[in-house]
PDB file of N, CA and C in Angstrom:
ATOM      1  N   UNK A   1       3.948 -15.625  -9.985  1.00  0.00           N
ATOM      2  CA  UNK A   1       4.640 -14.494  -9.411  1.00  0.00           C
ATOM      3  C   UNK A   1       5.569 -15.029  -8.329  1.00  0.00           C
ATOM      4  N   UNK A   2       6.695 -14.598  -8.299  1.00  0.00           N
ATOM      5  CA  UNK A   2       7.537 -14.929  -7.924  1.00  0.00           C
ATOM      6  C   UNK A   2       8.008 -13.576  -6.439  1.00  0.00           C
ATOM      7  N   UNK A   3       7.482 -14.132  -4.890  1.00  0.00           N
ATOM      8  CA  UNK A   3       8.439 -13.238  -4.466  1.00  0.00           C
ATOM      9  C   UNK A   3       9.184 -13.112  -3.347  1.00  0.00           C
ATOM     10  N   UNK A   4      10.511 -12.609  -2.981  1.00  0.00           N
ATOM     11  CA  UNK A   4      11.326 -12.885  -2.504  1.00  0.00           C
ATOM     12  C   UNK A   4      12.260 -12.028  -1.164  1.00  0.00           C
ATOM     13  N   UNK A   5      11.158 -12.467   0.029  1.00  0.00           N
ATOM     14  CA  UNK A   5      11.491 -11.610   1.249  1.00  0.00           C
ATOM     15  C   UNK A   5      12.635 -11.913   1.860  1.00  0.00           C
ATOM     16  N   UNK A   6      13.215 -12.985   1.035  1.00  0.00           N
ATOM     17  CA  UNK A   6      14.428 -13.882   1.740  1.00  0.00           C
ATOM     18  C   UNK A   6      15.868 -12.558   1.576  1.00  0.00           C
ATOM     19  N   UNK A   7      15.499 -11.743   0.690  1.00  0.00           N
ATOM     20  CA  UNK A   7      16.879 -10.855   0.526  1.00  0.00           C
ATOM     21  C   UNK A   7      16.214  -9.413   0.865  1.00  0.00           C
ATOM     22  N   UNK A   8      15.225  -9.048   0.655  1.00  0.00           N
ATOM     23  CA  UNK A   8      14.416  -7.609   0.719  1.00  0.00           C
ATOM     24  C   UNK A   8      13.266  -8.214   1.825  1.00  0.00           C
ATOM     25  N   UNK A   9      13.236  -7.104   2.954  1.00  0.00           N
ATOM     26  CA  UNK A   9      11.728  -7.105   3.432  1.00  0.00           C
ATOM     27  C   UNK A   9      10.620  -6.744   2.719  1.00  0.00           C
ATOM     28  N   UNK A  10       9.829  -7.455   2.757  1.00  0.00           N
ATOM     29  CA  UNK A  10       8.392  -6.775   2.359  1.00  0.00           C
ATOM     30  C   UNK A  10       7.400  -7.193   3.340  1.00  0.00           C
ATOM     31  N   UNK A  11       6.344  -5.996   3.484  1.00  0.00           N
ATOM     32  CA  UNK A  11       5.665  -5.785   4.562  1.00  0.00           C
ATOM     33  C   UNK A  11       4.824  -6.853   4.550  1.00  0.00           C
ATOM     34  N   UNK A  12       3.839  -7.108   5.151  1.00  0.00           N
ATOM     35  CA  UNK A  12       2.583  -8.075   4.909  1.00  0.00           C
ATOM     36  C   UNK A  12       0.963  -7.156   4.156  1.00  0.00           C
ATOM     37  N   UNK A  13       1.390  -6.124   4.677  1.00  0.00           N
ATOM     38  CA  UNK A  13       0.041  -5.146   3.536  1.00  0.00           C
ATOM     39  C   UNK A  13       0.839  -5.574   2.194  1.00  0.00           C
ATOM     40  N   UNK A  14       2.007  -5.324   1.938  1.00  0.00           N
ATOM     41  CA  UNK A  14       2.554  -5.343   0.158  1.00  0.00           C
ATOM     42  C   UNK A  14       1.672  -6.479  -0.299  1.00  0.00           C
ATOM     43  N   UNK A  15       2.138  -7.767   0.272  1.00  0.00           N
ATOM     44  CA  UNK A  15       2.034  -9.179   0.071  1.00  0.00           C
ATOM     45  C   UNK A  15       0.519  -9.402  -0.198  1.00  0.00           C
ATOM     46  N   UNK A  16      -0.110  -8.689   0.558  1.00  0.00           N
ATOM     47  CA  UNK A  16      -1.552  -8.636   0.502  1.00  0.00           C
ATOM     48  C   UNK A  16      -1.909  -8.261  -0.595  1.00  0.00           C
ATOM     49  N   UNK A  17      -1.747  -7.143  -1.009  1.00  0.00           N
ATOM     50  CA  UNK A  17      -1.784  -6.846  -1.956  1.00  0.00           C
ATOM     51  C   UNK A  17      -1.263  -6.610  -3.403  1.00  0.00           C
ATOM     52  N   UNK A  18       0.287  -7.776  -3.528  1.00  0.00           N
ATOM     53  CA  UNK A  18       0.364  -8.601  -4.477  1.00  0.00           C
ATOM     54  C   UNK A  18      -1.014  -9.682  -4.746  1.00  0.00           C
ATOM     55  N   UNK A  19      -1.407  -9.921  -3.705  1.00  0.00           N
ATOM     56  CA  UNK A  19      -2.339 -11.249  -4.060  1.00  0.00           C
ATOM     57  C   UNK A  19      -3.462 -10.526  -4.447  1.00  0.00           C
ATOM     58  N   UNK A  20      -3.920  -9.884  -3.682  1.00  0.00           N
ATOM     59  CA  UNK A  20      -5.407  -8.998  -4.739  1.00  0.00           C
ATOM     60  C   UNK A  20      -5.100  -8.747  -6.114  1.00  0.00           C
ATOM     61  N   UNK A  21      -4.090  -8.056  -6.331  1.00  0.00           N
ATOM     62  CA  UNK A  21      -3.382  -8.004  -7.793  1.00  0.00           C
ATOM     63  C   UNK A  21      -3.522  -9.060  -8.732  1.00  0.00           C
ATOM     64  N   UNK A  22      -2.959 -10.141  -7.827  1.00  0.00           N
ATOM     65  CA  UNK A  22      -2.814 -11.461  -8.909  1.00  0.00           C
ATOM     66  C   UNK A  22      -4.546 -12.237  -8.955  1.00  0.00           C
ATOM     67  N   UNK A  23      -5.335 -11.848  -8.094  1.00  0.00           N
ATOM     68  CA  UNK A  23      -6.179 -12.392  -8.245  1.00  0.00           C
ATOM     69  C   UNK A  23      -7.460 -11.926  -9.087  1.00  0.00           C
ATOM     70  N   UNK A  24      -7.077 -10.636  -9.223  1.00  0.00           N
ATOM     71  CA  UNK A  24      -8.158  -8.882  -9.778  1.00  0.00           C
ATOM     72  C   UNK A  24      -7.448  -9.780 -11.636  1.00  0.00           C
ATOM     73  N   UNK A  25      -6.334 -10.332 -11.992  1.00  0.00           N
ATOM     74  CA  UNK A  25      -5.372 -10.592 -13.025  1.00  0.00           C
ATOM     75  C   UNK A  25      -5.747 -12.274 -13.435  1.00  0.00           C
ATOM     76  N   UNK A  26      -6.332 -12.867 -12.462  1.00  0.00           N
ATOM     77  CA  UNK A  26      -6.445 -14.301 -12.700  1.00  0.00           C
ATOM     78  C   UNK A  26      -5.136 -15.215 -12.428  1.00  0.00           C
ATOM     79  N   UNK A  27      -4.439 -14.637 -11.492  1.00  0.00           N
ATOM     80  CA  UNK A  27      -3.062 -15.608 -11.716  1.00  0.00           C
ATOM     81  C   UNK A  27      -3.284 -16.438 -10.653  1.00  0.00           C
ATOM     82  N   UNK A  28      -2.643 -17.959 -10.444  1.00  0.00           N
ATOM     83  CA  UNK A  28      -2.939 -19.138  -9.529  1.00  0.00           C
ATOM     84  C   UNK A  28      -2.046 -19.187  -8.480  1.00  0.00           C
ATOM     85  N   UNK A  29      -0.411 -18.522  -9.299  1.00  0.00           N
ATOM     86  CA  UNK A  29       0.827 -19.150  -8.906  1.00  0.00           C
ATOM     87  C   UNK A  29       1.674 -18.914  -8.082  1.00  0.00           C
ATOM     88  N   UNK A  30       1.601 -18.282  -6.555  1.00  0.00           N
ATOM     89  CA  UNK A  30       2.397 -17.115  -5.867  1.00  0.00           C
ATOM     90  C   UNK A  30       3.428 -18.241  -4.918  1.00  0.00           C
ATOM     91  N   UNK A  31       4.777 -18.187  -5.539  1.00  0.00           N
ATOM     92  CA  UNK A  31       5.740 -18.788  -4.565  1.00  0.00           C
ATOM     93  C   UNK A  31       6.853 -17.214  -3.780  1.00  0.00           C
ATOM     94  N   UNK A  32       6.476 -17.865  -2.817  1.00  0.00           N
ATOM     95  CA  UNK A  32       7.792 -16.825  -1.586  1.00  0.00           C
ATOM     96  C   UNK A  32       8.602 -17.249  -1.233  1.00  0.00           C
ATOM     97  N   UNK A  33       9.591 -16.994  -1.245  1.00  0.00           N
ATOM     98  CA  UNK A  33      11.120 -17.271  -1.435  1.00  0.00           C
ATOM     99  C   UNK A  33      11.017 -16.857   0.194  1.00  0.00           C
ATOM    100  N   UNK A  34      11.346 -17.822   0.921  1.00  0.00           N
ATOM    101  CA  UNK A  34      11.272 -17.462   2.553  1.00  0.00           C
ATOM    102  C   UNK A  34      12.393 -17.171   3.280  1.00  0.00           C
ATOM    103  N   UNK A  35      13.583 -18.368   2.539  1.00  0.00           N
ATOM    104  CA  UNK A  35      14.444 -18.623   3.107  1.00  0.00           C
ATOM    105  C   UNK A  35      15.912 -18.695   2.186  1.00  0.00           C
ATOM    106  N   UNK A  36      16.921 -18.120   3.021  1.00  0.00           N
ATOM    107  CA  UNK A  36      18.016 -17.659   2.195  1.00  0.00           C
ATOM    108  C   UNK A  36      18.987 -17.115   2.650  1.00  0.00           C
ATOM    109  N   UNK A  37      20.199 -18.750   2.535  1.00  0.00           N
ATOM    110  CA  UNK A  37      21.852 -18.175   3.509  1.00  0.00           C
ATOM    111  C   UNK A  37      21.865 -16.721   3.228  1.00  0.00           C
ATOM    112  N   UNK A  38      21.865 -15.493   2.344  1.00  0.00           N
ATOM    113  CA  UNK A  38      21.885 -14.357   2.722  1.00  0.00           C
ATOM    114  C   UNK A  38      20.694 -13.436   3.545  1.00  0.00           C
ATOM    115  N   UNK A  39      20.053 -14.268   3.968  1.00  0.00           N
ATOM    116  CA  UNK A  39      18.931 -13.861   4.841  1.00  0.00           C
ATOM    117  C   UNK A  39      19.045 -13.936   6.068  1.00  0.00           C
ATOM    118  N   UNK A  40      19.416 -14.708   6.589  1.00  0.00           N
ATOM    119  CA  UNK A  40      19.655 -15.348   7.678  1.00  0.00           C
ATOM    120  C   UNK A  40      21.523 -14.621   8.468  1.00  0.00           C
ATOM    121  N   UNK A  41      21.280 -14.513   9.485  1.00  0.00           N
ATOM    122  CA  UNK A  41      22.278 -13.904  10.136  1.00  0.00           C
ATOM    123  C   UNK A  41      22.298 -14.686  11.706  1.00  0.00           C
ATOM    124  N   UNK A  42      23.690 -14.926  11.890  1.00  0.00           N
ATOM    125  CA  UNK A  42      24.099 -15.363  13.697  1.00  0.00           C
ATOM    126  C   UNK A  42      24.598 -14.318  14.288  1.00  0.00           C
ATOM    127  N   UNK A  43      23.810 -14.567  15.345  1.00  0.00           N
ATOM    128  CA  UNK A  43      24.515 -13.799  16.401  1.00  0.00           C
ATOM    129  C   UNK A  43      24.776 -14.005  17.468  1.00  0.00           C
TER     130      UNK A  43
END
C-alpha cells in the first residue's frame, strides 16, 4: 500500500487505521510518500 501525505494531508487516526486494515488483510508493505517539491513551500 502505497501512501502519499506528500500532496494530500492525512490525519494520523487515517494512517492508523490504514495499518489495522492492512494488517486485519495480511499485507507487509506500507511505504509513505513523505516528501515532495509540491509539498513543501518557502516562506
Amino acid at each position: 500500500l502505497l501512501v502519499d501525505p506528500a500532496r494530500h494531508f492525512i490525519p494520523k487516526s487515517a494512517l492508523l487505521r490504514f495499518i489495522d486494515a492492512m494488517a486485519l488483510h495480511k499485507l507487509n508493505s506500507l511505504q509513505i510518500h513523505l516528501t515532495d517539491d509540491q509539498g513543501w513551500r518557502k516562506v
